[in-house]
PDB file of N, CA and C in Angstrom:
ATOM      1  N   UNK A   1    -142.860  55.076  78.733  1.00  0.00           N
ATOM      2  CA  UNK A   1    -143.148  54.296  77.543  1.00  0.00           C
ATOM      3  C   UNK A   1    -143.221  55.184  76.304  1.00  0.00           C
ATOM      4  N   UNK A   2    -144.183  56.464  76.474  1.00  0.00           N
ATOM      5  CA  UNK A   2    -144.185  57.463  75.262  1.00  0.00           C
ATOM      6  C   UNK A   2    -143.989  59.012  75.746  1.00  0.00           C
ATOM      7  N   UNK A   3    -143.404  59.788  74.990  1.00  0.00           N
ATOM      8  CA  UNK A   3    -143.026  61.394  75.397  1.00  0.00           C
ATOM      9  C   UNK A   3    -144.562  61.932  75.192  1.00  0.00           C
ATOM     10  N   UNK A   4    -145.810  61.498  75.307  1.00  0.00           N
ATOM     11  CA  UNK A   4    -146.965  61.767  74.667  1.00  0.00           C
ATOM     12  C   UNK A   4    -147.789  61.890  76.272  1.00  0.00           C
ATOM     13  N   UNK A   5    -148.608  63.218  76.301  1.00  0.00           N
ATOM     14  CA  UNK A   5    -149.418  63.683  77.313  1.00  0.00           C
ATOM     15  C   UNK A   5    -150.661  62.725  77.180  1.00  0.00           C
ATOM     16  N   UNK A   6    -151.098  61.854  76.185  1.00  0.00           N
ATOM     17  CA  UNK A   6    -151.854  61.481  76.564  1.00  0.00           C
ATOM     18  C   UNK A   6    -152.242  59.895  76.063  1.00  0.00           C
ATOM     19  N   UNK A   7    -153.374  58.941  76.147  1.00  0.00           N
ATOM     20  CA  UNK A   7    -153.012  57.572  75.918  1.00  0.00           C
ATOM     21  C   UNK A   7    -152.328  57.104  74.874  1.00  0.00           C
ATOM     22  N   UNK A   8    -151.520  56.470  74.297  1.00  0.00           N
ATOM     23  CA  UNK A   8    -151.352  55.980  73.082  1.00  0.00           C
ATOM     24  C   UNK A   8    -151.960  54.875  73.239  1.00  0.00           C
ATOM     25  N   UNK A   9    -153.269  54.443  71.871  1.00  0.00           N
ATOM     26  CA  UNK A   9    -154.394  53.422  72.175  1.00  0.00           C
ATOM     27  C   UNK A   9    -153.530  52.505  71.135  1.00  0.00           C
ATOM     28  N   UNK A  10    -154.030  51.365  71.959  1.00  0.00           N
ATOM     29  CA  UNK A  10    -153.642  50.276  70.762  1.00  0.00           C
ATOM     30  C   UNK A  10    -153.730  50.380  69.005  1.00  0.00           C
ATOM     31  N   UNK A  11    -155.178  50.959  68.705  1.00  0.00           N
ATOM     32  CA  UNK A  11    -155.151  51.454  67.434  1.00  0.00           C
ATOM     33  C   UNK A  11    -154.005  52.216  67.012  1.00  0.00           C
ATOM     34  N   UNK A  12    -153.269  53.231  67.827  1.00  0.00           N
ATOM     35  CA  UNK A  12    -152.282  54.233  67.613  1.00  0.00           C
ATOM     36  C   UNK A  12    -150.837  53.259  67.194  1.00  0.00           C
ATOM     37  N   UNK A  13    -150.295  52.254  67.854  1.00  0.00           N
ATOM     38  CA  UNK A  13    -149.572  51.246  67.790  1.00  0.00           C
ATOM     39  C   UNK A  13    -149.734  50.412  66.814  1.00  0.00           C
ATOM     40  N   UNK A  14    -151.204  50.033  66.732  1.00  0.00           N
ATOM     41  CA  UNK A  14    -151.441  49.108  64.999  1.00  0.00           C
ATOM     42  C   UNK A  14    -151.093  49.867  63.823  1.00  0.00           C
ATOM     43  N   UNK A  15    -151.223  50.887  63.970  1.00  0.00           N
ATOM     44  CA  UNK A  15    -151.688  51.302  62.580  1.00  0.00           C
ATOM     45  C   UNK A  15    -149.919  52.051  62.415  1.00  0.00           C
ATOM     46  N   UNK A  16    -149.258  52.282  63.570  1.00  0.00           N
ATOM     47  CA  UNK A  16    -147.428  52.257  63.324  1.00  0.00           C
ATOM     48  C   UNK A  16    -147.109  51.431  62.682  1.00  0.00           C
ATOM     49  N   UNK A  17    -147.573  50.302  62.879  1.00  0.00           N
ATOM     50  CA  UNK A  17    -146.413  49.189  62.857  1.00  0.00           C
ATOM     51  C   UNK A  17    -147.467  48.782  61.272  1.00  0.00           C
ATOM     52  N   UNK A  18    -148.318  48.713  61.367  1.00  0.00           N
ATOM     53  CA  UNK A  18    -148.817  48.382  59.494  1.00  0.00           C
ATOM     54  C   UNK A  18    -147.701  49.780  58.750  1.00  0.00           C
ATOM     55  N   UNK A  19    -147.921  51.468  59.590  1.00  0.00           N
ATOM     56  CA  UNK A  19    -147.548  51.969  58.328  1.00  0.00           C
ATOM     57  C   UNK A  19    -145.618  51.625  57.986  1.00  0.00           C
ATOM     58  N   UNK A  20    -145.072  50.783  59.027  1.00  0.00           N
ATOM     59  CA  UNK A  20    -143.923  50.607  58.507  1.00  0.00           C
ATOM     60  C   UNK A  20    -143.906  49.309  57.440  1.00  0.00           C
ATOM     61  N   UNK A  21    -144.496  48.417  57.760  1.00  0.00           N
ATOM     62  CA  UNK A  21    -144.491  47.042  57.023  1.00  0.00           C
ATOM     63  C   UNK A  21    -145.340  47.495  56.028  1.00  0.00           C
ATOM     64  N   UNK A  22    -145.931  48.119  55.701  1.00  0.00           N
ATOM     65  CA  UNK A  22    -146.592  48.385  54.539  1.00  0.00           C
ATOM     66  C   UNK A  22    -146.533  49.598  53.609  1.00  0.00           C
ATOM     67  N   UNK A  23    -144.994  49.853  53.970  1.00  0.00           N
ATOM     68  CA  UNK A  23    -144.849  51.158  53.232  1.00  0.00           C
ATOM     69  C   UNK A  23    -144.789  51.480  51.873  1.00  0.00           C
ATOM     70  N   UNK A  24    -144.568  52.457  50.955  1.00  0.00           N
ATOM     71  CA  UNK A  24    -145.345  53.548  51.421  1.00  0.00           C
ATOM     72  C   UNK A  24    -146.892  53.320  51.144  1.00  0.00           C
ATOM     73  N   UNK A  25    -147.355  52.353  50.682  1.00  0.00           N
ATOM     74  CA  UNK A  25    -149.121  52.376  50.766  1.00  0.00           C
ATOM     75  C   UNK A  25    -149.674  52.508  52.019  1.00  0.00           C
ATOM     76  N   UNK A  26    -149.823  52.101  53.122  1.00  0.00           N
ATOM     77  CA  UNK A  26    -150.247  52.506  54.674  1.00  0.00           C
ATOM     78  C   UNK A  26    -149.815  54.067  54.719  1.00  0.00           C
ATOM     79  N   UNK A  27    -148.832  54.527  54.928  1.00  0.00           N
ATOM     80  CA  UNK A  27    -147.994  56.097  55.074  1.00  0.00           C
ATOM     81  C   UNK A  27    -149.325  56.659  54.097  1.00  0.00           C
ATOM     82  N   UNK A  28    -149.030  56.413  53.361  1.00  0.00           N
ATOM     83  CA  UNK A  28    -150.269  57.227  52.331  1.00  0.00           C
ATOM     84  C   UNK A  28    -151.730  57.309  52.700  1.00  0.00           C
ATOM     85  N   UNK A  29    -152.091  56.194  52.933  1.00  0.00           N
ATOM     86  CA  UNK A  29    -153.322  56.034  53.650  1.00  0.00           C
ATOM     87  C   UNK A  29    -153.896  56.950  54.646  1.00  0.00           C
ATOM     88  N   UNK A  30    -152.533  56.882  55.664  1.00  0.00           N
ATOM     89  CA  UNK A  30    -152.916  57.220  56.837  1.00  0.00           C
ATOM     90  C   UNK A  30    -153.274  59.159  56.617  1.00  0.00           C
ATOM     91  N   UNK A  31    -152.283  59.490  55.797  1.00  0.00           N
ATOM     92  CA  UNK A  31    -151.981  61.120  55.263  1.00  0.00           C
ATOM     93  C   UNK A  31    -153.746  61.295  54.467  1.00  0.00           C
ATOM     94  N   UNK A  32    -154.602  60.771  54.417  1.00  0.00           N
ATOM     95  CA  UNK A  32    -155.592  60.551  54.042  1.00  0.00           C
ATOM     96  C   UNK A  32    -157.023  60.438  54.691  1.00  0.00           C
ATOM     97  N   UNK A  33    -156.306  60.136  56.003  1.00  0.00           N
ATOM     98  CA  UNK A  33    -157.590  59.530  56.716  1.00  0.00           C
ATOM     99  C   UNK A  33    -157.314  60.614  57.737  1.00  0.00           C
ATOM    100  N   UNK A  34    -158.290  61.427  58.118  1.00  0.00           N
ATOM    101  CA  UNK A  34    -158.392  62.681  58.876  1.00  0.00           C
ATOM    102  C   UNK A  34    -158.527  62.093  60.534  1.00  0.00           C
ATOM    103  N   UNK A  35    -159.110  61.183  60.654  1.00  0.00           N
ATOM    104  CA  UNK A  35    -159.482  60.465  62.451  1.00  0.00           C
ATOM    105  C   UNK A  35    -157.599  60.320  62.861  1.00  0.00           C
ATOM    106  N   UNK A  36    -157.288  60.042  61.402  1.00  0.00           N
ATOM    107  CA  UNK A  36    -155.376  58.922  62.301  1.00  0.00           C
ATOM    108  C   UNK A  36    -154.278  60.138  61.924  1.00  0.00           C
ATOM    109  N   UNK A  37    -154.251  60.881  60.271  1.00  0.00           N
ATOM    110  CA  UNK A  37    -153.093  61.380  60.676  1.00  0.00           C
ATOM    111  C   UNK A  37    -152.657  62.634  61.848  1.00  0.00           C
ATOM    112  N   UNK A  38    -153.577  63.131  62.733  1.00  0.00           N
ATOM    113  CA  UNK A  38    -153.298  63.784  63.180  1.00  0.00           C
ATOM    114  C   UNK A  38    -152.819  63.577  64.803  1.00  0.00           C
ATOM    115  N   UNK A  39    -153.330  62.324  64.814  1.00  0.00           N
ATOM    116  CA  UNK A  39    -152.447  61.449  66.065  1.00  0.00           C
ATOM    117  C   UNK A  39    -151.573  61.585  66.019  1.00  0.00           C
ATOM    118  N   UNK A  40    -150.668  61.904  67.203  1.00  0.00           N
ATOM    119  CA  UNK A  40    -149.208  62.642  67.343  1.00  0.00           C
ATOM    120  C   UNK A  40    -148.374  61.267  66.875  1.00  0.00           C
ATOM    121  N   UNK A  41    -149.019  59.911  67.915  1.00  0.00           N
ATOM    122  CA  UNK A  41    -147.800  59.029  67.826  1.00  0.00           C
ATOM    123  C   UNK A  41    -147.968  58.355  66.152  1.00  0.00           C
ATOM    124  N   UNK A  42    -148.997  58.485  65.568  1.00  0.00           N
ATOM    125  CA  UNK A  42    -149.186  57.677  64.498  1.00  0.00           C
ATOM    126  C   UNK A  42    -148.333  58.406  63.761  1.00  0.00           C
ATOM    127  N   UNK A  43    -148.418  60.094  63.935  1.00  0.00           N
ATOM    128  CA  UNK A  43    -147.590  61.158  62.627  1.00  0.00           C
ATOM    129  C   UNK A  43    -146.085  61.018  63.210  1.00  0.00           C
ATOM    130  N   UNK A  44    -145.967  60.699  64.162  1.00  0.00           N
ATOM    131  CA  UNK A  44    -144.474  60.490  64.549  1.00  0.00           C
ATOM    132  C   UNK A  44    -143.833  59.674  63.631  1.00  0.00           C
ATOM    133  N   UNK A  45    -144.253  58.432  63.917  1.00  0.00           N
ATOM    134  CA  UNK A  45    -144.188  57.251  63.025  1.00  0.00           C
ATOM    135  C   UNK A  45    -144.325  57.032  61.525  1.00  0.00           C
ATOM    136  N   UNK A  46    -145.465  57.911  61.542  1.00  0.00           N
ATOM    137  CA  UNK A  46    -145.608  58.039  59.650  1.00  0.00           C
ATOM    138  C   UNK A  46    -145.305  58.352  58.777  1.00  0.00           C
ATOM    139  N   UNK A  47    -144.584  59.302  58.538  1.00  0.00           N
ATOM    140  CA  UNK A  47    -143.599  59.981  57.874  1.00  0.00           C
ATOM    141  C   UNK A  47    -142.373  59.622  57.821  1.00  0.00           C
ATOM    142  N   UNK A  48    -141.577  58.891  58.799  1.00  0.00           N
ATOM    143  CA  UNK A  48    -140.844  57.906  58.676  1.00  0.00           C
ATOM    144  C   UNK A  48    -140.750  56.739  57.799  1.00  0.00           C
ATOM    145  N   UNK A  49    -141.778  56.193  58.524  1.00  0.00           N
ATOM    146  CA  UNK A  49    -142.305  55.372  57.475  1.00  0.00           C
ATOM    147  C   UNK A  49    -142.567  54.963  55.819  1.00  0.00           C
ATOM    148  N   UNK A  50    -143.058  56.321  55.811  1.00  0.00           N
ATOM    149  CA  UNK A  50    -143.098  57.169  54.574  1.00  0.00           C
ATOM    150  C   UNK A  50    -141.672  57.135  53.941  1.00  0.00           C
ATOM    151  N   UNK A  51    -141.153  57.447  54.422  1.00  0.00           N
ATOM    152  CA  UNK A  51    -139.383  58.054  54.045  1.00  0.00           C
ATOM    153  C   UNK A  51    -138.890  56.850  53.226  1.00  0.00           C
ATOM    154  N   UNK A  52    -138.431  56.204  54.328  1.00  0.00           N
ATOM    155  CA  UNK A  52    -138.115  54.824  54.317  1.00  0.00           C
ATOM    156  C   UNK A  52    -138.712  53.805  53.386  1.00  0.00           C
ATOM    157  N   UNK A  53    -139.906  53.455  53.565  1.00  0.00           N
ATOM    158  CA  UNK A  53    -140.558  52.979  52.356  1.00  0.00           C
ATOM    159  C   UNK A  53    -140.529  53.127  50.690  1.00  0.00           C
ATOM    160  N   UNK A  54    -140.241  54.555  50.851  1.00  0.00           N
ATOM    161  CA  UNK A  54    -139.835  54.980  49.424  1.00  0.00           C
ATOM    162  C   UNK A  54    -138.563  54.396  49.202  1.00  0.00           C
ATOM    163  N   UNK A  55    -137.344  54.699  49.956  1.00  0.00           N
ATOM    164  CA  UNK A  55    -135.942  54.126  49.898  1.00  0.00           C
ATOM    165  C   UNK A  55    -135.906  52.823  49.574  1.00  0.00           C
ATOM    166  N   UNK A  56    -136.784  52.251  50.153  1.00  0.00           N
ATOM    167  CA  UNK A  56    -136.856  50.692  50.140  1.00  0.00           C
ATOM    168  C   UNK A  56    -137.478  50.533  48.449  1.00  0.00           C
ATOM    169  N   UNK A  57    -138.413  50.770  47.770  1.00  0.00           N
ATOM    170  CA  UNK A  57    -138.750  50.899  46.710  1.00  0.00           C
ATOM    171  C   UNK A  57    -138.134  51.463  45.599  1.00  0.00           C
ATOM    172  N   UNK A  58    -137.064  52.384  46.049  1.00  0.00           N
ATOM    173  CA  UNK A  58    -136.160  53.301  44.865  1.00  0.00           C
ATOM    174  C   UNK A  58    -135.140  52.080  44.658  1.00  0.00           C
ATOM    175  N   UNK A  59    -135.009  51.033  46.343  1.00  0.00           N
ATOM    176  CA  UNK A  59    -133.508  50.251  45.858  1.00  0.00           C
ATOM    177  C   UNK A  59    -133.854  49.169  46.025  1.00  0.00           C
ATOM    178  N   UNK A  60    -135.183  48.759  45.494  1.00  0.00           N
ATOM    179  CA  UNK A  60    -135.922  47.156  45.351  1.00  0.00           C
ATOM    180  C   UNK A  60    -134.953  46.291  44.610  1.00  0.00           C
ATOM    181  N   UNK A  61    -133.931  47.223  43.286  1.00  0.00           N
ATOM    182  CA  UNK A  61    -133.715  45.776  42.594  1.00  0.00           C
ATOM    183  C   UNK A  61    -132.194  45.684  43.189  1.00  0.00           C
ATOM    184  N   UNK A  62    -131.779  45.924  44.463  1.00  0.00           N
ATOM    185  CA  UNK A  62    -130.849  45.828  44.960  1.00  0.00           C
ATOM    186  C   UNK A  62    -131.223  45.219  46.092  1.00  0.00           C
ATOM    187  N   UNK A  63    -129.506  44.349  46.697  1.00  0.00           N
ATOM    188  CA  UNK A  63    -130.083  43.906  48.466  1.00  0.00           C
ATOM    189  C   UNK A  63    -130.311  44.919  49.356  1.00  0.00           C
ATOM    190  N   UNK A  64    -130.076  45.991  49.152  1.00  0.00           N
ATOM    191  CA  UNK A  64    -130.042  47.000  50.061  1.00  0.00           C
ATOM    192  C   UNK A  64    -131.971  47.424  50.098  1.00  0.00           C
ATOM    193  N   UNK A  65    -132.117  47.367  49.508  1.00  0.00           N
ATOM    194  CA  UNK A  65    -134.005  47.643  49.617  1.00  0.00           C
ATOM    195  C   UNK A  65    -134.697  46.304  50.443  1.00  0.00           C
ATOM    196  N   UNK A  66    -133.871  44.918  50.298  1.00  0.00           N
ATOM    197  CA  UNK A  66    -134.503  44.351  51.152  1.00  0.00           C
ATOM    198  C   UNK A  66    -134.027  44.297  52.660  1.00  0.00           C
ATOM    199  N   UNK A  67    -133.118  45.187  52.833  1.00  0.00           N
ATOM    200  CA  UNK A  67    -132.196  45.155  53.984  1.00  0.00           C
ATOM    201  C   UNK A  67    -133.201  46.610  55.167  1.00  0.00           C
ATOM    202  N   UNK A  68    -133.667  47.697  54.331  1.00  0.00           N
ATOM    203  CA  UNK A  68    -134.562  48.546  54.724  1.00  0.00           C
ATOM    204  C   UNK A  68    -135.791  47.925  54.965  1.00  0.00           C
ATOM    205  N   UNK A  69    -136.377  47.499  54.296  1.00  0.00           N
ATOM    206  CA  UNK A  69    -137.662  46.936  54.878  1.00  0.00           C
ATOM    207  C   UNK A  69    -137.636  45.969  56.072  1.00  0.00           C
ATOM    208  N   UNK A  70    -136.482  44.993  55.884  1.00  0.00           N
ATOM    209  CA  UNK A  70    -136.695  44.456  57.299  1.00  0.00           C
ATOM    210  C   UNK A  70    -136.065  45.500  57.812  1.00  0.00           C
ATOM    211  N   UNK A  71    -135.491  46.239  58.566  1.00  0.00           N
ATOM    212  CA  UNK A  71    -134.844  47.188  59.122  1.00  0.00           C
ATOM    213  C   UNK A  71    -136.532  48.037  59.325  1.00  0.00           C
ATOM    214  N   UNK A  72    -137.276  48.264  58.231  1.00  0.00           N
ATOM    215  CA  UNK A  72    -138.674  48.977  58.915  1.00  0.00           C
ATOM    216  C   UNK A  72    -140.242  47.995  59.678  1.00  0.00           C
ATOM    217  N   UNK A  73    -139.125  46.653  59.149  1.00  0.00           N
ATOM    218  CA  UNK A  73    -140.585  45.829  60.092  1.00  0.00           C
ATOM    219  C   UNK A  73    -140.045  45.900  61.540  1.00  0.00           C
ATOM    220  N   UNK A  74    -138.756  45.804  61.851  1.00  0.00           N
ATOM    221  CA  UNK A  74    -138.484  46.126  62.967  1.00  0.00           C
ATOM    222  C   UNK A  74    -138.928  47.480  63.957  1.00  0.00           C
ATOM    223  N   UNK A  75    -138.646  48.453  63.157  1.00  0.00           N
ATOM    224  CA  UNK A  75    -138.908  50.128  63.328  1.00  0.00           C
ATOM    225  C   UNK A  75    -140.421  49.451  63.807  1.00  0.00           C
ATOM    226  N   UNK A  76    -141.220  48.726  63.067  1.00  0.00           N
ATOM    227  CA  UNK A  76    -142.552  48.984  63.537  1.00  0.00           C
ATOM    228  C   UNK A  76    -143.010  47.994  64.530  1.00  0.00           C
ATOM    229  N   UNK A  77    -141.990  46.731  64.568  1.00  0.00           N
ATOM    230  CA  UNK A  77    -142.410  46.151  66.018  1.00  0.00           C
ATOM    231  C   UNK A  77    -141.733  47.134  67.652  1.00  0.00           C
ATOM    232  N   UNK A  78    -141.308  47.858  67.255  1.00  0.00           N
ATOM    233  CA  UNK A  78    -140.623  48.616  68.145  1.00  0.00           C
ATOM    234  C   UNK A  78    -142.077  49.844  68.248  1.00  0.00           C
ATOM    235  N   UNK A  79    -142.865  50.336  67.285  1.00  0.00           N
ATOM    236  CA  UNK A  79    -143.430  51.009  67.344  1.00  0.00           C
ATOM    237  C   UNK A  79    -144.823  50.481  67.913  1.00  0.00           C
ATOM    238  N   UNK A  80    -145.029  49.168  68.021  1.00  0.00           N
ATOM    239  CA  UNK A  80    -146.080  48.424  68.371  1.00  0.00           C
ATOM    240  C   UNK A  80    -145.726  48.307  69.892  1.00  0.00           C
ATOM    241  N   UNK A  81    -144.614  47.838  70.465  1.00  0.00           N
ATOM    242  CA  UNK A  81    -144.721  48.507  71.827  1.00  0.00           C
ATOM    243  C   UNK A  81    -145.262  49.604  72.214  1.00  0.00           C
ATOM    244  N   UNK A  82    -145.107  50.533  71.374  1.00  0.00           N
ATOM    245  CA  UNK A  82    -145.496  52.255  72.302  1.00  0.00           C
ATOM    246  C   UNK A  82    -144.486  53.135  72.393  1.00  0.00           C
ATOM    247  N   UNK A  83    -143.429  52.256  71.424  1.00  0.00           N
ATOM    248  CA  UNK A  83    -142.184  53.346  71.896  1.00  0.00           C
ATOM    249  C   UNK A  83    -141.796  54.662  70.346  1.00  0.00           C
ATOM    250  N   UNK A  84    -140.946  55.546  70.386  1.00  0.00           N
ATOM    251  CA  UNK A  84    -140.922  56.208  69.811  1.00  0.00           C
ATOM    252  C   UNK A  84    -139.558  55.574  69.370  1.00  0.00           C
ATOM    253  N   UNK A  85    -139.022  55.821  67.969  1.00  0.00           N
ATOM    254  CA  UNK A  85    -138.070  55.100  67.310  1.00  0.00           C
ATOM    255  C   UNK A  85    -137.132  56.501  66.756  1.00  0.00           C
ATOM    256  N   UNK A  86    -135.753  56.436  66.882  1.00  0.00           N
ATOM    257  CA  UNK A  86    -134.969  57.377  65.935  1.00  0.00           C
ATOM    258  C   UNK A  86    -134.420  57.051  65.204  1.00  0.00           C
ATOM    259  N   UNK A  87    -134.530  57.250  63.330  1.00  0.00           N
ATOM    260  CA  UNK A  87    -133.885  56.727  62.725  1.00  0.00           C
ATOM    261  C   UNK A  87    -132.844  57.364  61.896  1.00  0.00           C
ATOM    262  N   UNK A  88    -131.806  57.351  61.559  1.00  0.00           N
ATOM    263  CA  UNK A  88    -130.470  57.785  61.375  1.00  0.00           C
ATOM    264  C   UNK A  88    -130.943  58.983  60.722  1.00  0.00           C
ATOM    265  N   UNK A  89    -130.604  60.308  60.284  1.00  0.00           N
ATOM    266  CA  UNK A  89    -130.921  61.296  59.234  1.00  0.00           C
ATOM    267  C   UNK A  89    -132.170  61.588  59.132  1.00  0.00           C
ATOM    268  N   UNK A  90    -133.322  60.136  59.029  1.00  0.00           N
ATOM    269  CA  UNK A  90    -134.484  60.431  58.431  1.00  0.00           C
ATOM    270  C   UNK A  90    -135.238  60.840  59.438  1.00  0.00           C
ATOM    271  N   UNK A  91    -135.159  60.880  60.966  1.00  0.00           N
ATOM    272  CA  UNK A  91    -136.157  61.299  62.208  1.00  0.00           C
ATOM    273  C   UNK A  91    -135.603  62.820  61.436  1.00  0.00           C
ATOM    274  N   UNK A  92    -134.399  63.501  61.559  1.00  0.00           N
ATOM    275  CA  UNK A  92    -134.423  64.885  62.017  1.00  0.00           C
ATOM    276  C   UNK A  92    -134.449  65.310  60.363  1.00  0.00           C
ATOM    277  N   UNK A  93    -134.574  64.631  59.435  1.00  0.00           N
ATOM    278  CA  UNK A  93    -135.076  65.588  58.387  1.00  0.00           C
ATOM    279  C   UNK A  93    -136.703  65.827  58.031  1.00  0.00           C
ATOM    280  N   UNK A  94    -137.447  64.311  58.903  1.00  0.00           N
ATOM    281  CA  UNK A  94    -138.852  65.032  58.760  1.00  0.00           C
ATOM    282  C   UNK A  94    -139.248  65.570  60.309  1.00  0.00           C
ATOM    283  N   UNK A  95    -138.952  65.725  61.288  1.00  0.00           N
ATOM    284  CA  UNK A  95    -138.945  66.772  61.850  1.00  0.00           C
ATOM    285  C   UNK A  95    -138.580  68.141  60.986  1.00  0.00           C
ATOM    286  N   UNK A  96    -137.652  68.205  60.432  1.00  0.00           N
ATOM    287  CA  UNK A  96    -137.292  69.378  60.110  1.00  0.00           C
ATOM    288  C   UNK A  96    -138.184  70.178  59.027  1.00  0.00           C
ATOM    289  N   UNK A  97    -138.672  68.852  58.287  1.00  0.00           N
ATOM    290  CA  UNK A  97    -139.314  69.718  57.646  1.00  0.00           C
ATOM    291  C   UNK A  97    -140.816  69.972  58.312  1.00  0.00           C
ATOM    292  N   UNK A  98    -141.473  69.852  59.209  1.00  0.00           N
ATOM    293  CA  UNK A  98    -142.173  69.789  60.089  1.00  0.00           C
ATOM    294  C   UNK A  98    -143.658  68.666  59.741  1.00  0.00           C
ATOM    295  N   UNK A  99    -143.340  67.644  59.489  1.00  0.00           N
ATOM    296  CA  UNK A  99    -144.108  66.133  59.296  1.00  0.00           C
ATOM    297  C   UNK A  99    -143.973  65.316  60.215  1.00  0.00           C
ATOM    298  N   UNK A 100    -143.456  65.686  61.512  1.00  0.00           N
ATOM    299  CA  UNK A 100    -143.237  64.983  62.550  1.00  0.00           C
ATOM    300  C   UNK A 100    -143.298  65.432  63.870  1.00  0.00           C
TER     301      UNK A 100
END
């Protein structure tokens, strides 16, 4: 279900799937709150989130910004299972920069 040594709690799964549907205000939040961002699966997820959310906001007055957000409510019902999500470019550039 997760590449993760240890439980992923339901809280860990809620608070994915808010920080995609509520991006970037949740993403921010979470980078804030010392108990969540350091949860592996939440920081997996969050920074993504993060990413994305912004994209979605840079191209609000276009269809393409509403085409990302649903595209990240999905990312986060997928993340509300428990599962880990890859998303095109944006998984391996915040891995890369090490936010993930």
């Amino acid at each position: 279900m997760s590449n993760f040594n240890y439980e992923v709690t339901s809280d860990d799964k809620l608070w994915a799937l808010l920080a995609y549907v509520f991006s970037p205000l949740v993403p921010i939040l979470l980078l804030l709150m010392e108990d969540k961002k350091n949860r592996p699966f939440i920081k997996a997820h969050n920074a993504q989130a993060l990413v994305l959310g912004v994209i979605a906001v840079l191209t609000s007055g276009f269809c393409i910004g509403l085409l990302v957000w649903l595209y990240a409510i999905y990312l986060g019902f997928q993340a509300y299972q428990g599962k880990l999500v890859t998303v095109p470019v944006i998984t391996d550039f915040v891995k890369g920069q090490g936010w993930a």
